[in-house]
PDB file of N, CA and C in Angstrom:
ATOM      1  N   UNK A   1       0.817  -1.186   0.000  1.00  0.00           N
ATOM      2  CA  UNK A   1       0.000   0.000   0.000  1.00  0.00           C
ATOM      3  C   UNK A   1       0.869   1.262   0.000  1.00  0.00           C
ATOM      4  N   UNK A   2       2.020   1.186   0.836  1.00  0.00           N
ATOM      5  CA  UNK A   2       2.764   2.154   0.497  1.00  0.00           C
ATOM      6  C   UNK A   2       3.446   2.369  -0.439  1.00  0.00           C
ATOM      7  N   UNK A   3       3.788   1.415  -1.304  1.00  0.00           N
ATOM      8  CA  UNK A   3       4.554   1.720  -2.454  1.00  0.00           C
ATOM      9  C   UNK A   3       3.501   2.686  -3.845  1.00  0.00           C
ATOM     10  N   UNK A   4       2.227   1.602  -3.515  1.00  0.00           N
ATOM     11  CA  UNK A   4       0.955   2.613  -3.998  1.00  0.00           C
ATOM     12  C   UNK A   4       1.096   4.171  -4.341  1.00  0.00           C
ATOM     13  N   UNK A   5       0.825   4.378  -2.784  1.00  0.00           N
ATOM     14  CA  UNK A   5       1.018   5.872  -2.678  1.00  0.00           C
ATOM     15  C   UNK A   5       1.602   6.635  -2.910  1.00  0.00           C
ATOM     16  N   UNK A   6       3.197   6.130  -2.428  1.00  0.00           N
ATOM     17  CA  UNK A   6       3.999   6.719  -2.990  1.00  0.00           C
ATOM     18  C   UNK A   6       4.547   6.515  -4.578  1.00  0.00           C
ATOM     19  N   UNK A   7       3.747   5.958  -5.582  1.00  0.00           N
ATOM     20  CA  UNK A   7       4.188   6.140  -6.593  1.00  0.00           C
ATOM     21  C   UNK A   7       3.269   7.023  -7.048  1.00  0.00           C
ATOM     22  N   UNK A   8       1.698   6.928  -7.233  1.00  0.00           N
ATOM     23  CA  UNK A   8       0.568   8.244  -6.881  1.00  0.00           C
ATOM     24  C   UNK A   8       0.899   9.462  -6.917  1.00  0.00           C
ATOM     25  N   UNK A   9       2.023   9.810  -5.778  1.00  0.00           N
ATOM     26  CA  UNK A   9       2.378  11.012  -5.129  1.00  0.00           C
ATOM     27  C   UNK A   9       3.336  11.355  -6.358  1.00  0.00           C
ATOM     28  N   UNK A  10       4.109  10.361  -6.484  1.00  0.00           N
ATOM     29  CA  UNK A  10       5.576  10.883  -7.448  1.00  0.00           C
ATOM     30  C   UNK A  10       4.747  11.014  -8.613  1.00  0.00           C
ATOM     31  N   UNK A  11       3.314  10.822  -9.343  1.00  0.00           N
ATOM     32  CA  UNK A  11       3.398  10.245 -10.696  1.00  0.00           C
ATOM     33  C   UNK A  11       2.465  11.913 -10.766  1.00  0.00           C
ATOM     34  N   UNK A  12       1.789  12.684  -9.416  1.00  0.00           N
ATOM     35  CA  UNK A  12       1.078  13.812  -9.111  1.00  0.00           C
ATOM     36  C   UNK A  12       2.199  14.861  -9.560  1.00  0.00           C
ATOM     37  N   UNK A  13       3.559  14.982  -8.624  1.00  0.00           N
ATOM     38  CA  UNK A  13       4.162  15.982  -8.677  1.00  0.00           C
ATOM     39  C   UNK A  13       4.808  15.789  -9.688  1.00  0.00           C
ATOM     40  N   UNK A  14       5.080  15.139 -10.812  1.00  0.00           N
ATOM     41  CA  UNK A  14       5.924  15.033 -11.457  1.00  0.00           C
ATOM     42  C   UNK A  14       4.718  15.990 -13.210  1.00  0.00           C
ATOM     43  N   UNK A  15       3.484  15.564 -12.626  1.00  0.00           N
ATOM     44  CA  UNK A  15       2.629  16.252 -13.613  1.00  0.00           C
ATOM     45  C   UNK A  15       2.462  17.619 -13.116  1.00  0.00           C
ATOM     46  N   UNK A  16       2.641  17.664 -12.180  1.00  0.00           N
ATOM     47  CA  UNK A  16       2.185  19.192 -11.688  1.00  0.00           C
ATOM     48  C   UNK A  16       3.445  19.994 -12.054  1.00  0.00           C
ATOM     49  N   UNK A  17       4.613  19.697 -12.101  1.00  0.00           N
ATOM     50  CA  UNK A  17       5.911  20.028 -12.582  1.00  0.00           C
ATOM     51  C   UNK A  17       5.546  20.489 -14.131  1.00  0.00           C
ATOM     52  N   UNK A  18       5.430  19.764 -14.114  1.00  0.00           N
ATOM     53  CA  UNK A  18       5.113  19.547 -16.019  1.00  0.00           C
ATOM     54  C   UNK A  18       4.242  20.737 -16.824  1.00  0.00           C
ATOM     55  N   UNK A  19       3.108  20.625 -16.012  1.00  0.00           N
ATOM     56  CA  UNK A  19       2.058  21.388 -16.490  1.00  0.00           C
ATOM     57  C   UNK A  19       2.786  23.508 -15.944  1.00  0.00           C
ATOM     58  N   UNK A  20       3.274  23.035 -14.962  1.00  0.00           N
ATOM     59  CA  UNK A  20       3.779  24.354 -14.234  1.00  0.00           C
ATOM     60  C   UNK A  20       4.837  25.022 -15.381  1.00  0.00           C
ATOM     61  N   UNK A  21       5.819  23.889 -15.752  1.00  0.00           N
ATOM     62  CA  UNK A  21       6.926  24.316 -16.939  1.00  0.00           C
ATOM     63  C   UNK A  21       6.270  24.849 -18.143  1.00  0.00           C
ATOM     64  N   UNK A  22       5.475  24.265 -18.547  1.00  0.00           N
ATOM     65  CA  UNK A  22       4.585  24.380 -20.043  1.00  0.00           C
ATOM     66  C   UNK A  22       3.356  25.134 -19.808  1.00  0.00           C
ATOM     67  N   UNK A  23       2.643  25.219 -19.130  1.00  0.00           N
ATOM     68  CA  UNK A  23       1.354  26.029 -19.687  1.00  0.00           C
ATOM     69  C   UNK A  23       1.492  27.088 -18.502  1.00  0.00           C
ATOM     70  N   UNK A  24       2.145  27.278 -17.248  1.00  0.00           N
ATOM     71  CA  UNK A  24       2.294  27.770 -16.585  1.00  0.00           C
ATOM     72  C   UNK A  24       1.121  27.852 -15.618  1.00  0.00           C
ATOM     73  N   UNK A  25       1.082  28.671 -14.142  1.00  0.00           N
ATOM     74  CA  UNK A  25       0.009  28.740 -13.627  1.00  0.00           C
ATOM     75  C   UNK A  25      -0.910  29.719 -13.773  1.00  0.00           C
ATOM     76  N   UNK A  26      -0.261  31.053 -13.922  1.00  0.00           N
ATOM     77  CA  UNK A  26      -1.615  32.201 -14.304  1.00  0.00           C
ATOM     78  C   UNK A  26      -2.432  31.602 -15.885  1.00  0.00           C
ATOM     79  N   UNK A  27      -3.658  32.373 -15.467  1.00  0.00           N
ATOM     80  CA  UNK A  27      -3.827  32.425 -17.258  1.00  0.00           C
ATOM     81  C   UNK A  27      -3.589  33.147 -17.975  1.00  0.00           C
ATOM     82  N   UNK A  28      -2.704  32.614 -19.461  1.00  0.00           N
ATOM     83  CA  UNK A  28      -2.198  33.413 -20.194  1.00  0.00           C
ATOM     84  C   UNK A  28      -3.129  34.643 -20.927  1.00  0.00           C
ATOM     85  N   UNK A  29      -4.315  34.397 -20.796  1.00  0.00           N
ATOM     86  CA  UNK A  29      -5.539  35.693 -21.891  1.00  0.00           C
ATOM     87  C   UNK A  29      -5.192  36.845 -20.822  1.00  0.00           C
ATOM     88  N   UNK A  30      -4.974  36.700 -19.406  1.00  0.00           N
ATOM     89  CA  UNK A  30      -5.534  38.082 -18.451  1.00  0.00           C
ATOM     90  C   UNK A  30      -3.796  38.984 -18.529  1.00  0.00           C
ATOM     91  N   UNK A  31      -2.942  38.554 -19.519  1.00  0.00           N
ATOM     92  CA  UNK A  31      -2.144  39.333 -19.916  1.00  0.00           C
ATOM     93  C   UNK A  31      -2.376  40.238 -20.870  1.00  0.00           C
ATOM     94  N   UNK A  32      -2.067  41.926 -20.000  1.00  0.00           N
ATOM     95  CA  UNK A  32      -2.482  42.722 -20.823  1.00  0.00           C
ATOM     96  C   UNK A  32      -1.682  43.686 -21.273  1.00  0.00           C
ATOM     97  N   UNK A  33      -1.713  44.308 -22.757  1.00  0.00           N
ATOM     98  CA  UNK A  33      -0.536  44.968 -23.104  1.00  0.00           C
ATOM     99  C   UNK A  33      -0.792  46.486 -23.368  1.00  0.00           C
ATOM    100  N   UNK A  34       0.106  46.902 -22.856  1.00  0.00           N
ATOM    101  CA  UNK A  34      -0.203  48.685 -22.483  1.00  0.00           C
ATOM    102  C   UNK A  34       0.585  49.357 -23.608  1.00  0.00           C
ATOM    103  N   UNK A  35      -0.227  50.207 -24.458  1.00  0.00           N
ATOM    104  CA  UNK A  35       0.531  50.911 -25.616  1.00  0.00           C
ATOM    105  C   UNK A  35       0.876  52.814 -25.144  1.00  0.00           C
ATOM    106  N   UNK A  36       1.915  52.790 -25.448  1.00  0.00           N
ATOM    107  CA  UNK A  36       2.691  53.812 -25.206  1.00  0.00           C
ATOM    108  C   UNK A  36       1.916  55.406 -25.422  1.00  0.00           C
ATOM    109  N   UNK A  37       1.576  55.929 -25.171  1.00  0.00           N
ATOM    110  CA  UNK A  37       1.571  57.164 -25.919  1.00  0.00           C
ATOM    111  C   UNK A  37       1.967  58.523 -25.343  1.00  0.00           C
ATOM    112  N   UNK A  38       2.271  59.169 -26.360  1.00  0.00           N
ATOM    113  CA  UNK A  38       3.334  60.582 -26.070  1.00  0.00           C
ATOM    114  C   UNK A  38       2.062  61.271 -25.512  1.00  0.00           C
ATOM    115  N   UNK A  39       2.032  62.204 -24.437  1.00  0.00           N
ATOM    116  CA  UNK A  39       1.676  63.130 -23.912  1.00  0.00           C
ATOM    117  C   UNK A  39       1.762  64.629 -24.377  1.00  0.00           C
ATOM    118  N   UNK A  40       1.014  65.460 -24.959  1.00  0.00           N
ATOM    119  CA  UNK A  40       1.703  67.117 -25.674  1.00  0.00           C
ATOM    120  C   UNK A  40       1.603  68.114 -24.611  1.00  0.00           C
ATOM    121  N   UNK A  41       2.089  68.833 -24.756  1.00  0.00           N
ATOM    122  CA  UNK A  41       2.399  69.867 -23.478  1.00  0.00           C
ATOM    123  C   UNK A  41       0.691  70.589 -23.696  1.00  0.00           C
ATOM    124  N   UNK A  42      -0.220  70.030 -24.732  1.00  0.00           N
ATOM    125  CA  UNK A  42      -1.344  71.087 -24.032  1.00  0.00           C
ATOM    126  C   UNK A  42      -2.475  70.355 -22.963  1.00  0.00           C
ATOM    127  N   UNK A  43      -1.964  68.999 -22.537  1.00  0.00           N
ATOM    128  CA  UNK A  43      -2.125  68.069 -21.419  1.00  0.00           C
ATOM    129  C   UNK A  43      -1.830  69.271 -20.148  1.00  0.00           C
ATOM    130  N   UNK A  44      -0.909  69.389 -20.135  1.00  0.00           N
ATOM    131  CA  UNK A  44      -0.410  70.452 -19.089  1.00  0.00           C
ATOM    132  C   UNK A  44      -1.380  71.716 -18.809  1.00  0.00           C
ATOM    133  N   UNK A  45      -1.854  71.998 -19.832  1.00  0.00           N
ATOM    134  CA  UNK A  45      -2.935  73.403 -20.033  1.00  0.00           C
ATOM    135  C   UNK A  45      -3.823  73.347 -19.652  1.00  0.00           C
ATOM    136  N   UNK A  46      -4.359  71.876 -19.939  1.00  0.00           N
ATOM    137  CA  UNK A  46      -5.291  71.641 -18.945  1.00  0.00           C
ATOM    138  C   UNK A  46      -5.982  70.988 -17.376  1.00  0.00           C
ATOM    139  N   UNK A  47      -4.513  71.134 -16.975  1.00  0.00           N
ATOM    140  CA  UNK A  47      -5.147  70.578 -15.476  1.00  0.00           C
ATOM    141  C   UNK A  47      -4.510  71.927 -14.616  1.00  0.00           C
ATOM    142  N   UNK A  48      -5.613  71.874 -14.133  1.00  0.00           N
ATOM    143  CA  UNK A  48      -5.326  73.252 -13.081  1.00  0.00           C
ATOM    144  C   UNK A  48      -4.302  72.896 -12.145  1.00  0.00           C
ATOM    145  N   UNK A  49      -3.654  73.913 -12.261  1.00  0.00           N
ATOM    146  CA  UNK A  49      -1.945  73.373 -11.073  1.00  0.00           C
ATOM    147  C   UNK A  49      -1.493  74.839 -10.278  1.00  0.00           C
ATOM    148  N   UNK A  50      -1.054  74.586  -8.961  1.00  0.00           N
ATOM    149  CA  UNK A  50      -0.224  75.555  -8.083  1.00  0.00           C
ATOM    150  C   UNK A  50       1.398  74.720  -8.141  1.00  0.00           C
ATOM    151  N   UNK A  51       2.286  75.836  -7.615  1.00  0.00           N
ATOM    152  CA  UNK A  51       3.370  75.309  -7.019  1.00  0.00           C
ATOM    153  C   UNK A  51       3.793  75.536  -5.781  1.00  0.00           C
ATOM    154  N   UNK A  52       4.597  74.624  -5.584  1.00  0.00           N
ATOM    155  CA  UNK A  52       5.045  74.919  -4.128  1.00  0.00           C
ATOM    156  C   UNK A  52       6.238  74.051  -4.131  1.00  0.00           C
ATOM    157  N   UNK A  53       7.061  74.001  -3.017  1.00  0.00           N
ATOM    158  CA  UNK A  53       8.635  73.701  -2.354  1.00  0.00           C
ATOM    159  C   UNK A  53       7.861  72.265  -1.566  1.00  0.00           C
ATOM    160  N   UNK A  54       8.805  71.271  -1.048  1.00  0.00           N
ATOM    161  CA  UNK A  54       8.305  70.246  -0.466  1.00  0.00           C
ATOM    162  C   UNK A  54       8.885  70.528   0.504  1.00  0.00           C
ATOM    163  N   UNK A  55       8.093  70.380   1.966  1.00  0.00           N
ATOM    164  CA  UNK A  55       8.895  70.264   3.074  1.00  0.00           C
ATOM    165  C   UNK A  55       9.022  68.782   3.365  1.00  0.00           C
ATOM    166  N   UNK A  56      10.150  68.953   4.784  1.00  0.00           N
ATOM    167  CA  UNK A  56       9.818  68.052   5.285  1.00  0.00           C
ATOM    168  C   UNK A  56       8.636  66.847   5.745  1.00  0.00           C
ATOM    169  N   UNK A  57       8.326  65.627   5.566  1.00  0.00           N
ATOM    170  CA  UNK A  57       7.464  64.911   6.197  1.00  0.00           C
ATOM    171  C   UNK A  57       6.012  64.591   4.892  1.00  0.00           C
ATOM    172  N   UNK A  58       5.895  66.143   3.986  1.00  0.00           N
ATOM    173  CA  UNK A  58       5.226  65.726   3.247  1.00  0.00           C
ATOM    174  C   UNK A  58       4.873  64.500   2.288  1.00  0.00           C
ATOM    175  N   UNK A  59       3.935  64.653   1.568  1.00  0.00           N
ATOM    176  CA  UNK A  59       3.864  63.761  -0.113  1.00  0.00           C
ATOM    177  C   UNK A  59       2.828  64.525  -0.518  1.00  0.00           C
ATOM    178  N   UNK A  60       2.473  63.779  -1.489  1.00  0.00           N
ATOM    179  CA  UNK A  60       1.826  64.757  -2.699  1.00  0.00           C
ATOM    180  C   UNK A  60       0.166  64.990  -1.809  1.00  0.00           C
ATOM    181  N   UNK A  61      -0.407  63.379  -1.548  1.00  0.00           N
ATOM    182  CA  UNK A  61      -1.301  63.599  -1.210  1.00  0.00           C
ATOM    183  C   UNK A  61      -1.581  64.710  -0.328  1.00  0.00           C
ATOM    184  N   UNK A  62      -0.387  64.857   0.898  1.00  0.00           N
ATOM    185  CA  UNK A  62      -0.805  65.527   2.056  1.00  0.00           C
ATOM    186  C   UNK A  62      -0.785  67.060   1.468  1.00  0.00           C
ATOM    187  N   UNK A  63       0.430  67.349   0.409  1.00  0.00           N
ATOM    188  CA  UNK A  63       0.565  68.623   0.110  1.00  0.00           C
ATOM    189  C   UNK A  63      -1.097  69.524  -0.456  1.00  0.00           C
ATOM    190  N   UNK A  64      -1.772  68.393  -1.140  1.00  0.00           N
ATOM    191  CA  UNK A  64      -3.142  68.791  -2.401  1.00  0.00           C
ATOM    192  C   UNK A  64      -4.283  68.521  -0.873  1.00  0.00           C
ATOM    193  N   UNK A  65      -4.298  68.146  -0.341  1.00  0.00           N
ATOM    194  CA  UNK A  65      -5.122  67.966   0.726  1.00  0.00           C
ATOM    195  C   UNK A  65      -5.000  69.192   1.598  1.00  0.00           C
ATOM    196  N   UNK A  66      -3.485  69.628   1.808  1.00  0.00           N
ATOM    197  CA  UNK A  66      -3.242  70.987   2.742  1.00  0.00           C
ATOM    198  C   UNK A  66      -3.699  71.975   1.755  1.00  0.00           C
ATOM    199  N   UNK A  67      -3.896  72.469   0.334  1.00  0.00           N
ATOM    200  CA  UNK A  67      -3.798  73.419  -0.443  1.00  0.00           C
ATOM    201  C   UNK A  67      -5.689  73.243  -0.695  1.00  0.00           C
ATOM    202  N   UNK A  68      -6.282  72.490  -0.716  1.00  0.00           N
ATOM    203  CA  UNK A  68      -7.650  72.507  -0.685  1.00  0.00           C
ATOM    204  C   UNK A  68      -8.062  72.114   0.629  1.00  0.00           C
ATOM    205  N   UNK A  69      -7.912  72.183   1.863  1.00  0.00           N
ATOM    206  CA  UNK A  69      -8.469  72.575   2.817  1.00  0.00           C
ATOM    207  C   UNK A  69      -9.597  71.425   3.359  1.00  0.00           C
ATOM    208  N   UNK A  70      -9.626  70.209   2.631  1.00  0.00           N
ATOM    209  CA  UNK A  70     -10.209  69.218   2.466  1.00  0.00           C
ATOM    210  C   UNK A  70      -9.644  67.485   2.172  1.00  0.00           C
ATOM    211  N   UNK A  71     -10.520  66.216   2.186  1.00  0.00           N
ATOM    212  CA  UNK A  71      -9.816  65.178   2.018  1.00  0.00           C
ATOM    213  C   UNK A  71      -9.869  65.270   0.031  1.00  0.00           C
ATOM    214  N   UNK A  72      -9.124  64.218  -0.220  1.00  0.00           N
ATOM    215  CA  UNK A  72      -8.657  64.281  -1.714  1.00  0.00           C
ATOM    216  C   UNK A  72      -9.950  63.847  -2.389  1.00  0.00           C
ATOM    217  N   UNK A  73     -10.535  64.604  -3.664  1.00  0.00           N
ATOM    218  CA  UNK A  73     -11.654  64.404  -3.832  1.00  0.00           C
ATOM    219  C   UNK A  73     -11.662  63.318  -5.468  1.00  0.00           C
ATOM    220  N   UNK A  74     -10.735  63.243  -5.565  1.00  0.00           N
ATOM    221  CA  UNK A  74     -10.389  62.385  -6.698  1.00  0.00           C
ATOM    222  C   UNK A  74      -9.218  61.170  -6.149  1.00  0.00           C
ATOM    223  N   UNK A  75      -9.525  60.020  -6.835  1.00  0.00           N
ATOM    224  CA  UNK A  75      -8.504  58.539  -6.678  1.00  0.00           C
ATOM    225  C   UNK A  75      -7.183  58.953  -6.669  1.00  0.00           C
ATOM    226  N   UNK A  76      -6.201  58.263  -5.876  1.00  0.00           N
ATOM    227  CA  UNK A  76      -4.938  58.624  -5.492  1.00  0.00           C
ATOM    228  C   UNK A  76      -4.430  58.180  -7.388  1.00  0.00           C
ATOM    229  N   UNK A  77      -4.740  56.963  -8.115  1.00  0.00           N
ATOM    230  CA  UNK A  77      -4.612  56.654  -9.213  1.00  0.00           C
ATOM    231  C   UNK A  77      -4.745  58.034  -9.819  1.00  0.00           C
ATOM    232  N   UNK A  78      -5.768  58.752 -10.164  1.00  0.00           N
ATOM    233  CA  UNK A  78      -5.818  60.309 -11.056  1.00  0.00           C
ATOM    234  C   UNK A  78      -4.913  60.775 -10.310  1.00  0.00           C
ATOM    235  N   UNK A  79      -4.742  61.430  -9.008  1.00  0.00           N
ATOM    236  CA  UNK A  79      -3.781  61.960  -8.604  1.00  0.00           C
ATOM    237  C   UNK A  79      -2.428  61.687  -8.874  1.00  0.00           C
ATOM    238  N   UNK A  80      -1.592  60.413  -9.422  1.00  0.00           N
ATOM    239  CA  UNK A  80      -0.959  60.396  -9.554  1.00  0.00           C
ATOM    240  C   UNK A  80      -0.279  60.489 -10.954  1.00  0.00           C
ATOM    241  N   UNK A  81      -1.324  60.295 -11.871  1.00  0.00           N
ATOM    242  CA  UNK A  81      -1.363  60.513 -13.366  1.00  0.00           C
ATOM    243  C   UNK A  81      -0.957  61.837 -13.673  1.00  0.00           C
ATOM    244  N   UNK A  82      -1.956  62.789 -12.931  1.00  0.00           N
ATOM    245  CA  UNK A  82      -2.352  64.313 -13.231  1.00  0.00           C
ATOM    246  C   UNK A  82      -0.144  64.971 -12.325  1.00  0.00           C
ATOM    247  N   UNK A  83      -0.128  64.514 -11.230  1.00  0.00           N
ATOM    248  CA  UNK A  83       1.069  64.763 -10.739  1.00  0.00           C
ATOM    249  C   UNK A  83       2.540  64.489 -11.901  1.00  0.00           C
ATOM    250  N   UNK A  84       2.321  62.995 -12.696  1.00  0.00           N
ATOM    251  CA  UNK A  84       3.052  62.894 -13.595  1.00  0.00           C
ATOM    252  C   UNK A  84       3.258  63.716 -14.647  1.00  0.00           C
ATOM    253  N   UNK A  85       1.594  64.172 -14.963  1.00  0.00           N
ATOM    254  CA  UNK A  85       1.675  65.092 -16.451  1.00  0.00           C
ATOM    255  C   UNK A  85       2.269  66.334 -16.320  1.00  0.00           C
ATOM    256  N   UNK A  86       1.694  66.752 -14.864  1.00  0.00           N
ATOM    257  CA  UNK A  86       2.717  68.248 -14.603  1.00  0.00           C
ATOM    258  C   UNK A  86       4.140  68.191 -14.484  1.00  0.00           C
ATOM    259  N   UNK A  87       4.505  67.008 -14.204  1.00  0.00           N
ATOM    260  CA  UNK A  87       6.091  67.169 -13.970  1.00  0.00           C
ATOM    261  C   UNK A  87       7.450  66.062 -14.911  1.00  0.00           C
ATOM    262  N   UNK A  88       6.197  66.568 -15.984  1.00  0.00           N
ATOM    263  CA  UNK A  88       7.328  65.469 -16.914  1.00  0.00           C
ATOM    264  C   UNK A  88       7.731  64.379 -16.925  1.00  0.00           C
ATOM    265  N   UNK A  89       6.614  63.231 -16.213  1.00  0.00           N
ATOM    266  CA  UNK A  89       6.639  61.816 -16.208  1.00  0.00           C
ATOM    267  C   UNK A  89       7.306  61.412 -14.590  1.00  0.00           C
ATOM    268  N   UNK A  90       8.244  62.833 -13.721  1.00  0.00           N
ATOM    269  CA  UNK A  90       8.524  62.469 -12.284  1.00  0.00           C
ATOM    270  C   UNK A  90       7.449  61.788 -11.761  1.00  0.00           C
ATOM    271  N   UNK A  91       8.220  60.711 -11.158  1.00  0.00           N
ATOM    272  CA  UNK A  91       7.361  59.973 -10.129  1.00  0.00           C
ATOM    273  C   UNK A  91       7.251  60.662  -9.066  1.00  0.00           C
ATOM    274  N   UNK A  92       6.031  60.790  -8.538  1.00  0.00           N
ATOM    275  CA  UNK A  92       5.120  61.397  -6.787  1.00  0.00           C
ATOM    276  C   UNK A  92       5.943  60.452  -5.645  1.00  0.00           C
ATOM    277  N   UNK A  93       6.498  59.258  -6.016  1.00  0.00           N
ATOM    278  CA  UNK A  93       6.600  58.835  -4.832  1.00  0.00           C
ATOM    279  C   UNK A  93       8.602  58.788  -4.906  1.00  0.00           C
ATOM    280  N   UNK A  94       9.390  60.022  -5.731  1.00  0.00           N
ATOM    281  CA  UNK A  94      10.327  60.357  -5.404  1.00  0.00           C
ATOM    282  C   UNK A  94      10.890  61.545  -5.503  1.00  0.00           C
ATOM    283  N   UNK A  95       9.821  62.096  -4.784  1.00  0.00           N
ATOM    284  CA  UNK A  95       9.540  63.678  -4.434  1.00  0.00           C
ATOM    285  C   UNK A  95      10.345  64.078  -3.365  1.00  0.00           C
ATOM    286  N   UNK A  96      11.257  65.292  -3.847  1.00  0.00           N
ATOM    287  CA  UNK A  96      12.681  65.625  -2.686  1.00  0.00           C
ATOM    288  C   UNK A  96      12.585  66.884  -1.818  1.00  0.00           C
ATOM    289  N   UNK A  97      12.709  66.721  -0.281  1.00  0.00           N
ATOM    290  CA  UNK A  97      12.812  67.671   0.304  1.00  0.00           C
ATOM    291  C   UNK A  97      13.301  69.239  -0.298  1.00  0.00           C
ATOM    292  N   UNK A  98      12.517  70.605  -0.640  1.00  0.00           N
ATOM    293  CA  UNK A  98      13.425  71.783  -0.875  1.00  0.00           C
ATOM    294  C   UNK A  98      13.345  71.766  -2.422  1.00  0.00           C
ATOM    295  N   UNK A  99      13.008  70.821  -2.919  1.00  0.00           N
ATOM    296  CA  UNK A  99      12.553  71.227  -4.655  1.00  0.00           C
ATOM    297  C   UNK A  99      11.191  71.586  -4.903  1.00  0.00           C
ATOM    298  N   UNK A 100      10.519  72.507  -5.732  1.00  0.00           N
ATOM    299  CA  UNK A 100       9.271  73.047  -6.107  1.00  0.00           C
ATOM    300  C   UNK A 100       8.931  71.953  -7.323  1.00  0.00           C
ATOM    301  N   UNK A 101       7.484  71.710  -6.994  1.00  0.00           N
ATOM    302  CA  UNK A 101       6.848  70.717  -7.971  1.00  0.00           C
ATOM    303  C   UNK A 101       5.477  71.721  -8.612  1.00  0.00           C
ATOM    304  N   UNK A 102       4.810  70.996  -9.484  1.00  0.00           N
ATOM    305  CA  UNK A 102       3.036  71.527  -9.769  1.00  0.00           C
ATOM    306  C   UNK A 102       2.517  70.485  -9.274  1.00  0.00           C
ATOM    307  N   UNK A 103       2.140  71.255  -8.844  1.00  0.00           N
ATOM    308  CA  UNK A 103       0.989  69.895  -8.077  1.00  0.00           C
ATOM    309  C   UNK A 103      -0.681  70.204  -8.685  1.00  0.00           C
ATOM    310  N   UNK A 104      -1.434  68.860  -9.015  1.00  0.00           N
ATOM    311  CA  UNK A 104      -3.027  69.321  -9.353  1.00  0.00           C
ATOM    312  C   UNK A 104      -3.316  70.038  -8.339  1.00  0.00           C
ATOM    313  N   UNK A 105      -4.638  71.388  -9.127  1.00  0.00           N
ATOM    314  CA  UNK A 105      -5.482  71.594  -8.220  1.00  0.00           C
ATOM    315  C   UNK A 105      -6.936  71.359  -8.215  1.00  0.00           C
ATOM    316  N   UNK A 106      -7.291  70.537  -7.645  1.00  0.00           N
ATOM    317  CA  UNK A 106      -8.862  70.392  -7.505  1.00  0.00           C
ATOM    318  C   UNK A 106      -9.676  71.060  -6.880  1.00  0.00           C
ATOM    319  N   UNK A 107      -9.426  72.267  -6.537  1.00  0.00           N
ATOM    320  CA  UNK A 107     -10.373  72.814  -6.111  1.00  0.00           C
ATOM    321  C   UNK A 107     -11.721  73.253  -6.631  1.00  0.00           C
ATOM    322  N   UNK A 108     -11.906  73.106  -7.440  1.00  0.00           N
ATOM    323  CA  UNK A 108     -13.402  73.458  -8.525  1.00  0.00           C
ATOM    324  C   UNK A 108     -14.051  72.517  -8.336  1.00  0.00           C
TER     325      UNK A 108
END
């Protein structure tokens, strides 16, 4: 009975190996492909923007939250899009003490 099993077991992992090498485990359709596109500076024209210096302790969120007087009224996702378009593709989350950014303004 044990030899049973244990050949069962070996004849399991040895397919599960198999199938893992070759068809893999995610499914291959929910791969999705993201096409590039250039941004024109009249992207910029249209999102309402202030500037300001970063202090200490900040981020973007807290900065657009202190400048509208309120919690963020749009998805941190838009927020971070709209933060990219103003600053030339800079990433929000390597934002430096003592440098001036545009930051969105949502206040409307």
């Amino acid at each position: 009975m044990k030899k049973l099993l244990g050949l069962v077991l070996t004849a399991l992992i040895i397919y599960v190996i198999y199938i893992d090498l070759t068809v893999g485990t995610l499914p291959s359709d929910s791969v999705q492909t993201v096409e590039a596109k250039g941004e024109t500076s009249s992207a910029k024209s249209t999102i309402p923007s202030f500037r300001t210096t970063v202090e200490p302790g900040e981020t973007v969120i807290s900065i657009v939250e202190h400048q509208l007087k309120k919690p963020l009224p749009v998805s941190i996702n838009e927020l971070v899009r709209d933060f990219k378009l103003l600053n030339s593709g800079f990433s929000p989350e390597k934002i430096q003490v003592g440098t001036a950014y545009q930051f969105p303004d949502y206040s409307d």
